[in-house]
PDB file of N, CA and C in Angstrom:
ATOM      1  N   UNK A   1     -56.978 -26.703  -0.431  1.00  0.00           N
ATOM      2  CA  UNK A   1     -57.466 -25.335  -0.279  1.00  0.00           C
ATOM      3  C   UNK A   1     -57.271 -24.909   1.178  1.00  0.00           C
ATOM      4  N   UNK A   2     -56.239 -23.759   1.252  1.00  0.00           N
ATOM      5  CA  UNK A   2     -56.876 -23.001   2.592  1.00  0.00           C
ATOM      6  C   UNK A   2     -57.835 -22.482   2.981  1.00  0.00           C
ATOM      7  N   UNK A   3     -58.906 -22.964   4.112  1.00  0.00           N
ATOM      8  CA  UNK A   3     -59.778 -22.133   4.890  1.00  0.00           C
ATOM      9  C   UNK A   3     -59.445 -21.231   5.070  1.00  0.00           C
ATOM     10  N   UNK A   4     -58.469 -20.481   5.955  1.00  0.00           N
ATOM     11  CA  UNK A   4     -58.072 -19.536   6.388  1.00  0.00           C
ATOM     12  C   UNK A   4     -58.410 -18.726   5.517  1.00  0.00           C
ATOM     13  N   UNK A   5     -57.845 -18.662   4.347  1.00  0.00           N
ATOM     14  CA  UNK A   5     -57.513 -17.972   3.472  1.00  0.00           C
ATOM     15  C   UNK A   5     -58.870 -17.714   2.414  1.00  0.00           C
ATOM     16  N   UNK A   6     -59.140 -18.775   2.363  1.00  0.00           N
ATOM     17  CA  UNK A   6     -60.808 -18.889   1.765  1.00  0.00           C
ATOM     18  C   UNK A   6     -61.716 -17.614   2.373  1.00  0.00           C
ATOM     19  N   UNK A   7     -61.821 -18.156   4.056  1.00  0.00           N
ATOM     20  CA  UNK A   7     -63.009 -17.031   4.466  1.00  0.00           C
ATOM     21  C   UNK A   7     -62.320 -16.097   4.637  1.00  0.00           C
ATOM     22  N   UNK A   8     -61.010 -15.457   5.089  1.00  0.00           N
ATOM     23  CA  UNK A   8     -60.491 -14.313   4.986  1.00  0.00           C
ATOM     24  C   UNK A   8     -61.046 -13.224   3.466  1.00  0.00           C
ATOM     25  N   UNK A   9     -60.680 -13.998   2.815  1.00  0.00           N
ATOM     26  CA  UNK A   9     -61.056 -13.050   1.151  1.00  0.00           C
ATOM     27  C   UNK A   9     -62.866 -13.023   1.527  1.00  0.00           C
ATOM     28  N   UNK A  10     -63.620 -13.981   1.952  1.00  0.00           N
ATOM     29  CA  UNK A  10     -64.827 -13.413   2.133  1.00  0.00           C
ATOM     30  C   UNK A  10     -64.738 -12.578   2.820  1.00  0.00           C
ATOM     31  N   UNK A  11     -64.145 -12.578   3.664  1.00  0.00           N
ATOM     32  CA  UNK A  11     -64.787 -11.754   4.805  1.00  0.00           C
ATOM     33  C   UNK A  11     -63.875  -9.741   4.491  1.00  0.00           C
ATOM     34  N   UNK A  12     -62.872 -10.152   3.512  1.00  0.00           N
ATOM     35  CA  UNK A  12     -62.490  -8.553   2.950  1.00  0.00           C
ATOM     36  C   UNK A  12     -63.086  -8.685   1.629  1.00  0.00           C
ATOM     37  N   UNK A  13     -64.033  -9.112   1.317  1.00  0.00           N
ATOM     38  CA  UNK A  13     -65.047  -8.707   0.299  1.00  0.00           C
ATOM     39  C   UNK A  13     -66.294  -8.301   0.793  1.00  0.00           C
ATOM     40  N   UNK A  14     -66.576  -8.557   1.869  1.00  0.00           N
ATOM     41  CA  UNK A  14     -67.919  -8.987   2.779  1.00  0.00           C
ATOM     42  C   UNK A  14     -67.659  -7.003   2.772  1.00  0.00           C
ATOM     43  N   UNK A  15     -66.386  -6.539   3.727  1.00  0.00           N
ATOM     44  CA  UNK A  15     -66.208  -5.377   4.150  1.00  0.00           C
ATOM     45  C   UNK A  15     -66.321  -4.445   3.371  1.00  0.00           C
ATOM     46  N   UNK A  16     -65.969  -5.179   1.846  1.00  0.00           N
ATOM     47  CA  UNK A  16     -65.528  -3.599   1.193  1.00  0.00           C
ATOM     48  C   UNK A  16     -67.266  -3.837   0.256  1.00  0.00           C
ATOM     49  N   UNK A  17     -68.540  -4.134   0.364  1.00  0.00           N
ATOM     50  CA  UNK A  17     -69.505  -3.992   0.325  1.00  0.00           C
ATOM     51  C   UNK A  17     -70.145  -2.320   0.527  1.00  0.00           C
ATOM     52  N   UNK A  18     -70.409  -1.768   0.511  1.00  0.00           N
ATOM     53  CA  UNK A  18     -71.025  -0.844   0.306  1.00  0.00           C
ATOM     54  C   UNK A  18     -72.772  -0.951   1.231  1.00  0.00           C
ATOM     55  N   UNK A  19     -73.520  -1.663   0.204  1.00  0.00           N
ATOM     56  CA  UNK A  19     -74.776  -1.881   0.333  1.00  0.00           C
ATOM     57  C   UNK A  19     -75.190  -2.950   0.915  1.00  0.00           C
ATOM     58  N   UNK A  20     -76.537  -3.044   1.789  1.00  0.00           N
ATOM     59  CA  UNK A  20     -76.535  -4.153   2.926  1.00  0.00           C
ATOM     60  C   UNK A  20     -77.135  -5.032   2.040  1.00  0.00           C
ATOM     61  N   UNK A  21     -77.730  -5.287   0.571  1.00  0.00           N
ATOM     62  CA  UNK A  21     -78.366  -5.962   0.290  1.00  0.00           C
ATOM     63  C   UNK A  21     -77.525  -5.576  -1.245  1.00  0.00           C
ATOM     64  N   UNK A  22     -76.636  -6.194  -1.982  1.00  0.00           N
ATOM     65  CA  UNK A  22     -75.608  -5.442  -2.840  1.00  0.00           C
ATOM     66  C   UNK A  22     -76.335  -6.083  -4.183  1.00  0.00           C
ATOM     67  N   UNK A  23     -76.492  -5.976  -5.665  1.00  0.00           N
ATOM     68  CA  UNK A  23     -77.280  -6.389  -6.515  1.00  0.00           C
ATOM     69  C   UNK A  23     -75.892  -7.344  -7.396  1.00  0.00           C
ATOM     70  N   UNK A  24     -75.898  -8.497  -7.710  1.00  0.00           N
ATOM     71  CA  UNK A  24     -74.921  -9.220  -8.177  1.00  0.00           C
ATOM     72  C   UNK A  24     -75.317  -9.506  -9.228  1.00  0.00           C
ATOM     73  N   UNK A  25     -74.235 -10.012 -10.355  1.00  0.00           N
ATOM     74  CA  UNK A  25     -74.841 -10.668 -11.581  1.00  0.00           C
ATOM     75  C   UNK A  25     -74.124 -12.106 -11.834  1.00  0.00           C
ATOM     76  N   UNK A  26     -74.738 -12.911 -12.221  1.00  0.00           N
ATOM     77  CA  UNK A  26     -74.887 -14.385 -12.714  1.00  0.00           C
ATOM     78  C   UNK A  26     -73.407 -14.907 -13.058  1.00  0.00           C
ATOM     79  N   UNK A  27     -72.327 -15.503 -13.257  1.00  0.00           N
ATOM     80  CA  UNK A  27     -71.801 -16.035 -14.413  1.00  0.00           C
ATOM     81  C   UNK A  27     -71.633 -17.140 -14.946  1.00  0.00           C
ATOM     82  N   UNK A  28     -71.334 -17.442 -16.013  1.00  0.00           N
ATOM     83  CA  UNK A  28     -71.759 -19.107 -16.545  1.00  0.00           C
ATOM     84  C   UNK A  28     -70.717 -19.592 -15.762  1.00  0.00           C
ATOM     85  N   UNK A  29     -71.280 -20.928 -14.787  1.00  0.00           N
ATOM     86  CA  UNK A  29     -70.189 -22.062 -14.201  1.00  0.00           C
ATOM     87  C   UNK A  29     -70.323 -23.266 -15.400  1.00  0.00           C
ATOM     88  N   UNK A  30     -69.258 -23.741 -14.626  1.00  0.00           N
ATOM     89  CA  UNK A  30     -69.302 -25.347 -15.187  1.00  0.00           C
ATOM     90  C   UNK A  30     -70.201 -25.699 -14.977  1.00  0.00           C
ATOM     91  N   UNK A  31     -70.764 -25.683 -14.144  1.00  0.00           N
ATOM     92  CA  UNK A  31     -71.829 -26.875 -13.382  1.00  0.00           C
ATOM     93  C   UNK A  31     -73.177 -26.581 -14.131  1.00  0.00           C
ATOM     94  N   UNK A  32     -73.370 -25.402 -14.474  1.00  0.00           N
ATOM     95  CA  UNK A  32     -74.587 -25.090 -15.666  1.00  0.00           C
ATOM     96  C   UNK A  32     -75.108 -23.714 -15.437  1.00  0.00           C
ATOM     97  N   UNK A  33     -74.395 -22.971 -14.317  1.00  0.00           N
ATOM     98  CA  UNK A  33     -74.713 -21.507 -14.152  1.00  0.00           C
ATOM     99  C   UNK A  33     -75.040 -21.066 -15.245  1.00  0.00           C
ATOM    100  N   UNK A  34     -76.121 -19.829 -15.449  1.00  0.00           N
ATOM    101  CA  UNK A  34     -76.623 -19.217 -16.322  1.00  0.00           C
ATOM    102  C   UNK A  34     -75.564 -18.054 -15.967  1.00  0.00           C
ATOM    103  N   UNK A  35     -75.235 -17.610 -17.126  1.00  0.00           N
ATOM    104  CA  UNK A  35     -74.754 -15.803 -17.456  1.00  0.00           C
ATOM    105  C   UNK A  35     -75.570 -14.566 -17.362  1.00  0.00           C
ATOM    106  N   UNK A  36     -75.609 -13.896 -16.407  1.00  0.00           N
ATOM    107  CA  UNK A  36     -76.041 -12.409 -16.763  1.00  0.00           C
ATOM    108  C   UNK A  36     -77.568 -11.778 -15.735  1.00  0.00           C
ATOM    109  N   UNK A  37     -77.732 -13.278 -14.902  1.00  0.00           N
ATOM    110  CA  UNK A  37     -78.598 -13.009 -14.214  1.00  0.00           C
ATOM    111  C   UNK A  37     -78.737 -12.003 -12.796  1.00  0.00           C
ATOM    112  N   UNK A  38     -79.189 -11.295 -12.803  1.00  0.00           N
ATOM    113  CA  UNK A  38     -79.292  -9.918 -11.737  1.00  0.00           C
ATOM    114  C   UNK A  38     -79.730 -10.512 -10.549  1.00  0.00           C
ATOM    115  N   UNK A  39     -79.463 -10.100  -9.602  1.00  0.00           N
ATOM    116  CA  UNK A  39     -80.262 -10.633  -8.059  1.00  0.00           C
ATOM    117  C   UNK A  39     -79.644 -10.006  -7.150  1.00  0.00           C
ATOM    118  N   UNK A  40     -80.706  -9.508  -5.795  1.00  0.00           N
ATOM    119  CA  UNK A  40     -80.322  -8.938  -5.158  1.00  0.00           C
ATOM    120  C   UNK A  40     -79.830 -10.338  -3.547  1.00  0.00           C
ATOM    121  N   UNK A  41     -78.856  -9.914  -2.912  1.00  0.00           N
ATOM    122  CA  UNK A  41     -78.634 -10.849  -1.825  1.00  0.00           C
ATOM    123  C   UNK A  41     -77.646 -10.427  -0.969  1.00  0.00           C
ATOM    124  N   UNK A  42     -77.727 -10.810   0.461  1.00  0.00           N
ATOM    125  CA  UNK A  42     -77.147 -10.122   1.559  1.00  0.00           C
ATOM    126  C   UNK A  42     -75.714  -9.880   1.230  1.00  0.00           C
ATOM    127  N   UNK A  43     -75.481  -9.381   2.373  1.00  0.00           N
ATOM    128  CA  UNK A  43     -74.236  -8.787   1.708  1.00  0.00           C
ATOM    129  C   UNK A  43     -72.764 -10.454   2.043  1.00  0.00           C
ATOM    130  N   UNK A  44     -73.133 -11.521   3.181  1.00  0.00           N
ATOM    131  CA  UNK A  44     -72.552 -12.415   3.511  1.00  0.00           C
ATOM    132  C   UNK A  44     -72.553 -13.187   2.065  1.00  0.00           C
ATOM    133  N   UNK A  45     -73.616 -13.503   1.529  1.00  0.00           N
ATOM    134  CA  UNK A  45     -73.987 -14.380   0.893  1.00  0.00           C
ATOM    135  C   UNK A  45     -72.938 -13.832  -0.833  1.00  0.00           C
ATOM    136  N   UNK A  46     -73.308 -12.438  -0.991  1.00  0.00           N
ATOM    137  CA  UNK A  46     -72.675 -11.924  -2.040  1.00  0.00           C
ATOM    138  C   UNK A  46     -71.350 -12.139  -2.418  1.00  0.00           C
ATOM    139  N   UNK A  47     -71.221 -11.785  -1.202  1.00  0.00           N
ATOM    140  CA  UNK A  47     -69.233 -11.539  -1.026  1.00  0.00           C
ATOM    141  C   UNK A  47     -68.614 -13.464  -1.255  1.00  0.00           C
ATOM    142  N   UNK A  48     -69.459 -14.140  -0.947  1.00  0.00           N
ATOM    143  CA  UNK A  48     -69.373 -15.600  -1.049  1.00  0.00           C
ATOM    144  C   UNK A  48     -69.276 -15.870  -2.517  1.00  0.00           C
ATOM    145  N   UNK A  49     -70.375 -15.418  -3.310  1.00  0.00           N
ATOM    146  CA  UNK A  49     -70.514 -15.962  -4.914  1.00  0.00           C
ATOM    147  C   UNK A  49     -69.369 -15.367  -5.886  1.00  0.00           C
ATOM    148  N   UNK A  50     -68.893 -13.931  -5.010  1.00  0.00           N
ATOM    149  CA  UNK A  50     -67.715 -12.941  -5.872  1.00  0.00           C
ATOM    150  C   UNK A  50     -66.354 -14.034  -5.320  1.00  0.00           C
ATOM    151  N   UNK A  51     -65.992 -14.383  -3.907  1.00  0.00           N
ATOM    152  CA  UNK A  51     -65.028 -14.995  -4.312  1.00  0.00           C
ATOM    153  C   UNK A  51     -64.815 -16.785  -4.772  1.00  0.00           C
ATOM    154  N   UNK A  52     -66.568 -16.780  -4.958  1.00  0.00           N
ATOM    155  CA  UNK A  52     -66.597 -18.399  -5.156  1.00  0.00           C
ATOM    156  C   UNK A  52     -66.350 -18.376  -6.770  1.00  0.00           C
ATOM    157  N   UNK A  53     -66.604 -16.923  -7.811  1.00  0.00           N
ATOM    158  CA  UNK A  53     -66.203 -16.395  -8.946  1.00  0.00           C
ATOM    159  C   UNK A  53     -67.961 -17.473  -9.717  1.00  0.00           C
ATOM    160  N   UNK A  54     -68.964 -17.037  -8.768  1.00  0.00           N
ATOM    161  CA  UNK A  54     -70.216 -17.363  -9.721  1.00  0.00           C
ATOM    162  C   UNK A  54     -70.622 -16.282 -10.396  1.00  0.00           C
ATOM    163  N   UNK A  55     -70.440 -15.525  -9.450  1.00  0.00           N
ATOM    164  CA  UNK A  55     -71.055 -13.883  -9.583  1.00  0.00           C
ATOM    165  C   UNK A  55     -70.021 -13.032  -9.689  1.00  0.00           C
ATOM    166  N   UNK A  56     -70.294 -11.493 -10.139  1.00  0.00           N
ATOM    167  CA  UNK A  56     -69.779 -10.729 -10.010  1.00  0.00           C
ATOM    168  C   UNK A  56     -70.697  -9.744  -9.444  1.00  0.00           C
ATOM    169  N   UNK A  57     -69.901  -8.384  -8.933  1.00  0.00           N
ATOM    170  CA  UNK A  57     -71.082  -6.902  -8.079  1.00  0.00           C
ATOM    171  C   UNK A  57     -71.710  -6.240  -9.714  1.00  0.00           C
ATOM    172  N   UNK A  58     -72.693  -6.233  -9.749  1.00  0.00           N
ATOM    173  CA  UNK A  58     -73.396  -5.388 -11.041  1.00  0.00           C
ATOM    174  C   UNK A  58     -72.786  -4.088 -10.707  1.00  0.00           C
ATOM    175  N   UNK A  59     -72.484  -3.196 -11.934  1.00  0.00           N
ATOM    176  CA  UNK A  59     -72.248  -2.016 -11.656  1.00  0.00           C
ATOM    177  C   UNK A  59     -72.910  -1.125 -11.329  1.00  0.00           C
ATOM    178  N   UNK A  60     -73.199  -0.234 -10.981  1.00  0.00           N
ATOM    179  CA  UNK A  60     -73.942   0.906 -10.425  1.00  0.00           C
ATOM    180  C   UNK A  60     -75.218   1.081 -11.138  1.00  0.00           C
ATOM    181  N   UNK A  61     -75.227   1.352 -12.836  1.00  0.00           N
ATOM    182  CA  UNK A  61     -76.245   1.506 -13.781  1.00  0.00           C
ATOM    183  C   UNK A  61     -77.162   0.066 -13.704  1.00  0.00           C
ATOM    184  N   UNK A  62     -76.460  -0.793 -13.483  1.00  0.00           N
ATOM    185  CA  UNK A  62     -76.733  -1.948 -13.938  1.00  0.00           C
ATOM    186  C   UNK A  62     -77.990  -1.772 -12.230  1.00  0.00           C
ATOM    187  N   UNK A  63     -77.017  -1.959 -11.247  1.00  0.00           N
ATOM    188  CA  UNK A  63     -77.985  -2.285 -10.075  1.00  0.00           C
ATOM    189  C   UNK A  63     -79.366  -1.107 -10.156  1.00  0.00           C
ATOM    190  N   UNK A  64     -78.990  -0.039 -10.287  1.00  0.00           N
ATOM    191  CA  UNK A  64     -79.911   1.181 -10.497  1.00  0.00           C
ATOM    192  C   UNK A  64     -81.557   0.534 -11.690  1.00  0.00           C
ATOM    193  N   UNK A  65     -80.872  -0.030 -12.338  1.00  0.00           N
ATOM    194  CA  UNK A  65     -81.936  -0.554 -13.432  1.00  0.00           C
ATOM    195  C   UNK A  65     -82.657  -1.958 -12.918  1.00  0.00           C
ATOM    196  N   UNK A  66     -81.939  -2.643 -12.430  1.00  0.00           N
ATOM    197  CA  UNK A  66     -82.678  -3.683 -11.717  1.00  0.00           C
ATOM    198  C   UNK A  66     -83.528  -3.333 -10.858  1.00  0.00           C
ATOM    199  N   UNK A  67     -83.207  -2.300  -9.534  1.00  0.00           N
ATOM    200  CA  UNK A  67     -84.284  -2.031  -8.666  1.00  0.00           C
ATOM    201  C   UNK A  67     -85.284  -1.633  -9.258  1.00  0.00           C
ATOM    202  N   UNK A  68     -85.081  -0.840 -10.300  1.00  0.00           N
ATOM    203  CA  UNK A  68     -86.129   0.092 -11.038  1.00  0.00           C
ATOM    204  C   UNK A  68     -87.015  -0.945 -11.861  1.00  0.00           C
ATOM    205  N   UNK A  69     -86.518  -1.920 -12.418  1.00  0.00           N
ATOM    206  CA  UNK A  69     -87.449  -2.971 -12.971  1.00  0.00           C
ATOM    207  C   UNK A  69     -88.551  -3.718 -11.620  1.00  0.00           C
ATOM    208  N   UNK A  70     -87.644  -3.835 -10.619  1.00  0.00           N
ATOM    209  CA  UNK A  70     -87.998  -4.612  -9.415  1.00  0.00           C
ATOM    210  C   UNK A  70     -89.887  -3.898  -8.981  1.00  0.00           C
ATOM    211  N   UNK A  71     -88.848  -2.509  -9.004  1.00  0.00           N
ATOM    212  CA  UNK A  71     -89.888  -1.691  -8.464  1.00  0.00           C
ATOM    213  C   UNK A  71     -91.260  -1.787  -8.561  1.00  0.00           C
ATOM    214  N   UNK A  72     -90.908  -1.493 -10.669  1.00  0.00           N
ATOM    215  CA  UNK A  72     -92.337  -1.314 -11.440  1.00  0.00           C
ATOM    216  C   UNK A  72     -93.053  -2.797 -11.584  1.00  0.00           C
ATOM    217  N   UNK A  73     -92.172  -3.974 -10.894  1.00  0.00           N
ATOM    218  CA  UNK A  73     -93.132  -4.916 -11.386  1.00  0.00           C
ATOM    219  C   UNK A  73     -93.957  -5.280 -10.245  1.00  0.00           C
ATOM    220  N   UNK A  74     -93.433  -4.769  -8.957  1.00  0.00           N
ATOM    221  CA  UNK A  74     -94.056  -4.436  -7.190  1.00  0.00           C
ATOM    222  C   UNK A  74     -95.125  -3.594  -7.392  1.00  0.00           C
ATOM    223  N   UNK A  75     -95.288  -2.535  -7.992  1.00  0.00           N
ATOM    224  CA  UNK A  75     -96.088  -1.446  -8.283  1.00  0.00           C
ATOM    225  C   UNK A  75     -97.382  -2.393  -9.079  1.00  0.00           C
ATOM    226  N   UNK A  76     -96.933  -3.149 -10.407  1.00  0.00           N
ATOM    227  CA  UNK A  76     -97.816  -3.480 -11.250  1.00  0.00           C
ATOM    228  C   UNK A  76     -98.583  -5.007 -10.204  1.00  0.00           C
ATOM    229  N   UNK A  77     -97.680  -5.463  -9.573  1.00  0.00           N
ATOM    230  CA  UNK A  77     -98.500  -6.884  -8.875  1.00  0.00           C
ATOM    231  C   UNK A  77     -99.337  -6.136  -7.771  1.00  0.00           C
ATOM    232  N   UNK A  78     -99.523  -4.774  -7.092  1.00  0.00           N
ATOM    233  CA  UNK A  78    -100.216  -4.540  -6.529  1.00  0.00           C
ATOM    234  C   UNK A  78    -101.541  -4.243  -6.800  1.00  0.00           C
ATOM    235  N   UNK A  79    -101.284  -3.008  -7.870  1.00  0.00           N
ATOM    236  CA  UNK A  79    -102.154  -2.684  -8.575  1.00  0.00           C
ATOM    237  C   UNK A  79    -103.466  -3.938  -9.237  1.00  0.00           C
ATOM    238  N   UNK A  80    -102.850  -5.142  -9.549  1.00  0.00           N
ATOM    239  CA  UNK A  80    -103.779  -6.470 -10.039  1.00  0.00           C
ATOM    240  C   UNK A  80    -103.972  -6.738  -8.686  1.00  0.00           C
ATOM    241  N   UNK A  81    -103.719  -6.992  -7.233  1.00  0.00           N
ATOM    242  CA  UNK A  81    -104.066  -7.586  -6.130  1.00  0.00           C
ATOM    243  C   UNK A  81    -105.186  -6.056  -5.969  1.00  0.00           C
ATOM    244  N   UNK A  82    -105.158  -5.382  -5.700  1.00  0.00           N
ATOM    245  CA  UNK A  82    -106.497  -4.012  -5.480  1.00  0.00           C
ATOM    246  C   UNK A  82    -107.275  -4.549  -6.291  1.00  0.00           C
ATOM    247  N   UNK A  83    -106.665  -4.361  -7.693  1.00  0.00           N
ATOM    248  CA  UNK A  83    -108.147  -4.855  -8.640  1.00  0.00           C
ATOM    249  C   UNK A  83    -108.812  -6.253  -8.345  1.00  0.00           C
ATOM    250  N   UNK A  84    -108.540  -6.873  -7.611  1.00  0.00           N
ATOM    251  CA  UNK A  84    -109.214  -8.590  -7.596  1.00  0.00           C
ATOM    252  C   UNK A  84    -109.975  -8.067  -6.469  1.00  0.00           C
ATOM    253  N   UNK A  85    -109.759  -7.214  -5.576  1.00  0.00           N
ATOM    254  CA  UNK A  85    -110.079  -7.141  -4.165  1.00  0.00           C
ATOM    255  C   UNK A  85    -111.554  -6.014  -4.365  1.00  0.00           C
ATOM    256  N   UNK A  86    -112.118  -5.696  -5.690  1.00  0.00           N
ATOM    257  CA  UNK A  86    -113.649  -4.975  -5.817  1.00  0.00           C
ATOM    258  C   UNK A  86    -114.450  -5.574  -5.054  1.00  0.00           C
ATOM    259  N   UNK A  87    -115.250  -4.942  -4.473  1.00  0.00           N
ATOM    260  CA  UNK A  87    -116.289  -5.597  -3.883  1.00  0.00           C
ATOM    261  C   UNK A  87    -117.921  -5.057  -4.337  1.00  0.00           C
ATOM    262  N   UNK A  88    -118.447  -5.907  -4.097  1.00  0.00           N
ATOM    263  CA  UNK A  88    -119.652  -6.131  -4.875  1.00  0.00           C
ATOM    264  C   UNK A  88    -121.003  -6.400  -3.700  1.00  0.00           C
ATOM    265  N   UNK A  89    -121.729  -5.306  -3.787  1.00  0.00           N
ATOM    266  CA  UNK A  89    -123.126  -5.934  -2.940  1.00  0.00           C
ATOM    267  C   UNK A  89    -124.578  -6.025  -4.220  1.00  0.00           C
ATOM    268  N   UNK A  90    -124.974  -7.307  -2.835  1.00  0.00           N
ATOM    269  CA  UNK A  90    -126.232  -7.405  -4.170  1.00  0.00           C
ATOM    270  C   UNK A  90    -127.587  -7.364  -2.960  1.00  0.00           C
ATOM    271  N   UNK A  91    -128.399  -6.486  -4.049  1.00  0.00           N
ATOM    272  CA  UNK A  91    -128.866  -5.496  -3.620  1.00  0.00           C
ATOM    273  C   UNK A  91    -130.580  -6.349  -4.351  1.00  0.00           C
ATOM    274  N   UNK A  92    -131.615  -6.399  -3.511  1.00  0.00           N
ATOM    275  CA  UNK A  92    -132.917  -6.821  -4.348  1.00  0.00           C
ATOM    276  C   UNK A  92    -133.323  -5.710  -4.669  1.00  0.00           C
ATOM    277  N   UNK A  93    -134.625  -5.704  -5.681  1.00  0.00           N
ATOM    278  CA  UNK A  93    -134.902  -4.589  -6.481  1.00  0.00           C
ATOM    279  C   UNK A  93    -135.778  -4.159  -5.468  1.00  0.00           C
ATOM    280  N   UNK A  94    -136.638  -4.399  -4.614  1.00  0.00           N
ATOM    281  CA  UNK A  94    -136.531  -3.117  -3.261  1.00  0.00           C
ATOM    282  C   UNK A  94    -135.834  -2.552  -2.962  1.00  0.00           C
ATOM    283  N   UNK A  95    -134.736  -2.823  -2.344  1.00  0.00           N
ATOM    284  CA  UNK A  95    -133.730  -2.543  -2.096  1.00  0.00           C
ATOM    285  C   UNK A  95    -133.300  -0.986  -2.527  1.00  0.00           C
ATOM    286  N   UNK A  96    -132.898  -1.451  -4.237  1.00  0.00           N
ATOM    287  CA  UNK A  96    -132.770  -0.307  -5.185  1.00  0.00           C
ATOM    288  C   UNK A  96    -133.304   0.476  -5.224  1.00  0.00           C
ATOM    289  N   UNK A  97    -134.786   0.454  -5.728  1.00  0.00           N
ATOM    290  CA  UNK A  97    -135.867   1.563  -5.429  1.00  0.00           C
ATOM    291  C   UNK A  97    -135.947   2.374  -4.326  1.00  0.00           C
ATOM    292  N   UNK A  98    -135.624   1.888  -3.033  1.00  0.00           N
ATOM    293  CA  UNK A  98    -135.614   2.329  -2.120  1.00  0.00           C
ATOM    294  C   UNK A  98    -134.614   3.524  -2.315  1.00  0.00           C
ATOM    295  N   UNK A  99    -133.638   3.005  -2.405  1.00  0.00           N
ATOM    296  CA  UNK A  99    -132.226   3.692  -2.645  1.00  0.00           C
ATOM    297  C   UNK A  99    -132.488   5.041  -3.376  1.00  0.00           C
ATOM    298  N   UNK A 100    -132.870   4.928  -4.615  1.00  0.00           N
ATOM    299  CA  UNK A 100    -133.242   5.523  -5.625  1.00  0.00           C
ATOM    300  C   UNK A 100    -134.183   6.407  -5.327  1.00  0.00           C
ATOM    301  N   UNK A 101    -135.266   5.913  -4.763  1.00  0.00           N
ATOM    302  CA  UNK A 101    -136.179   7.041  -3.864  1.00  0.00           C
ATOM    303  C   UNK A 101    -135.560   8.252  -3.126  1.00  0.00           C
ATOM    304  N   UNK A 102    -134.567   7.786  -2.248  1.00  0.00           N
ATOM    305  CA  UNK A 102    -133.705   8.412  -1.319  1.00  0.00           C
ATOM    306  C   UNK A 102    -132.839   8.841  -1.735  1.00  0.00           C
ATOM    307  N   UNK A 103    -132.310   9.073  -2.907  1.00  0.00           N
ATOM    308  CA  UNK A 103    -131.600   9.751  -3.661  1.00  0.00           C
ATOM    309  C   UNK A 103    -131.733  10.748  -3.975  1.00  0.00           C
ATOM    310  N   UNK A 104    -133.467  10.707  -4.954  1.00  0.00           N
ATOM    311  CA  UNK A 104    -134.491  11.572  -5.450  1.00  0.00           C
ATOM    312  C   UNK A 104    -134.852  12.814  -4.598  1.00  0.00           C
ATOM    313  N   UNK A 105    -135.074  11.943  -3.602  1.00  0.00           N
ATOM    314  CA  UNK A 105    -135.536  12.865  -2.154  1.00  0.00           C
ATOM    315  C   UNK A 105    -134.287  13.904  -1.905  1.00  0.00           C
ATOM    316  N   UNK A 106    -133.020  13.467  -1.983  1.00  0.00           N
ATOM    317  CA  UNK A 106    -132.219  14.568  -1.360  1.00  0.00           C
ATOM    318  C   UNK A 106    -131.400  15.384  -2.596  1.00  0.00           C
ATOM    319  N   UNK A 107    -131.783  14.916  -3.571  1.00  0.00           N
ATOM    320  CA  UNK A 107    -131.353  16.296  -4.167  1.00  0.00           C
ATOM    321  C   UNK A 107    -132.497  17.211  -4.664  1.00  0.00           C
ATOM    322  N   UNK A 108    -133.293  16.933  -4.282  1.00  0.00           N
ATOM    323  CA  UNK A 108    -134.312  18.695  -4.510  1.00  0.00           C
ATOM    324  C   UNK A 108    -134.248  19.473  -2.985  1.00  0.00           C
TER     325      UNK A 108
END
């Protein structure tokens, strides 16, 4: 195998990249690669798997739908990290009454 020639094709795949973080998809290797898997990865690293022929560039729809899955599942793991994060005071039943008194008191 030529080096030369090896990182050259990376490095005019590297260029003709588009996006700094480009969305690739999977393809079955010998070695036991899975088919069809989406992932996002730099643009060095990308241009590596397209001419190492693991991966290919997802197409446009394809990358568009991944972020958008990415997104909503960023959105949904936040949303459960807020909800764990309730907070709770505990309060003795003086306490309450008190409260409750002073409640009473300011709305008449």
């Amino acid at each position: 195998m030529d080096l030369k020639l090896y990182y050259q094709k990376i490095r005019e795949t590297e260029s003709k990249l588009r996006d700094a973080d480009p969305v690739v998809v999977s393809l079955a290797t010998p070695d036991g690669g899975k088919a069809g898997v989406l992932t996002e990865a730099p643009r060095a690293v990308a241009a590596k798997l397209v001419v190492d022929g693991c991966a290919r560039l997802a197409d446009p729809e394809e990358a568009k739908q991944f972020r958008a899955e990415r997104e909503e599942a960023k959105r949904v793991a936040d949303q459960i990290e807020a909800s764990s994060k309730v907070q709770l005071a505990v309060l003795s039943t003086a306490e309450l009454d008190r409260l409750k008194n002073n409640s009473r008191g300011t709305k008449n």
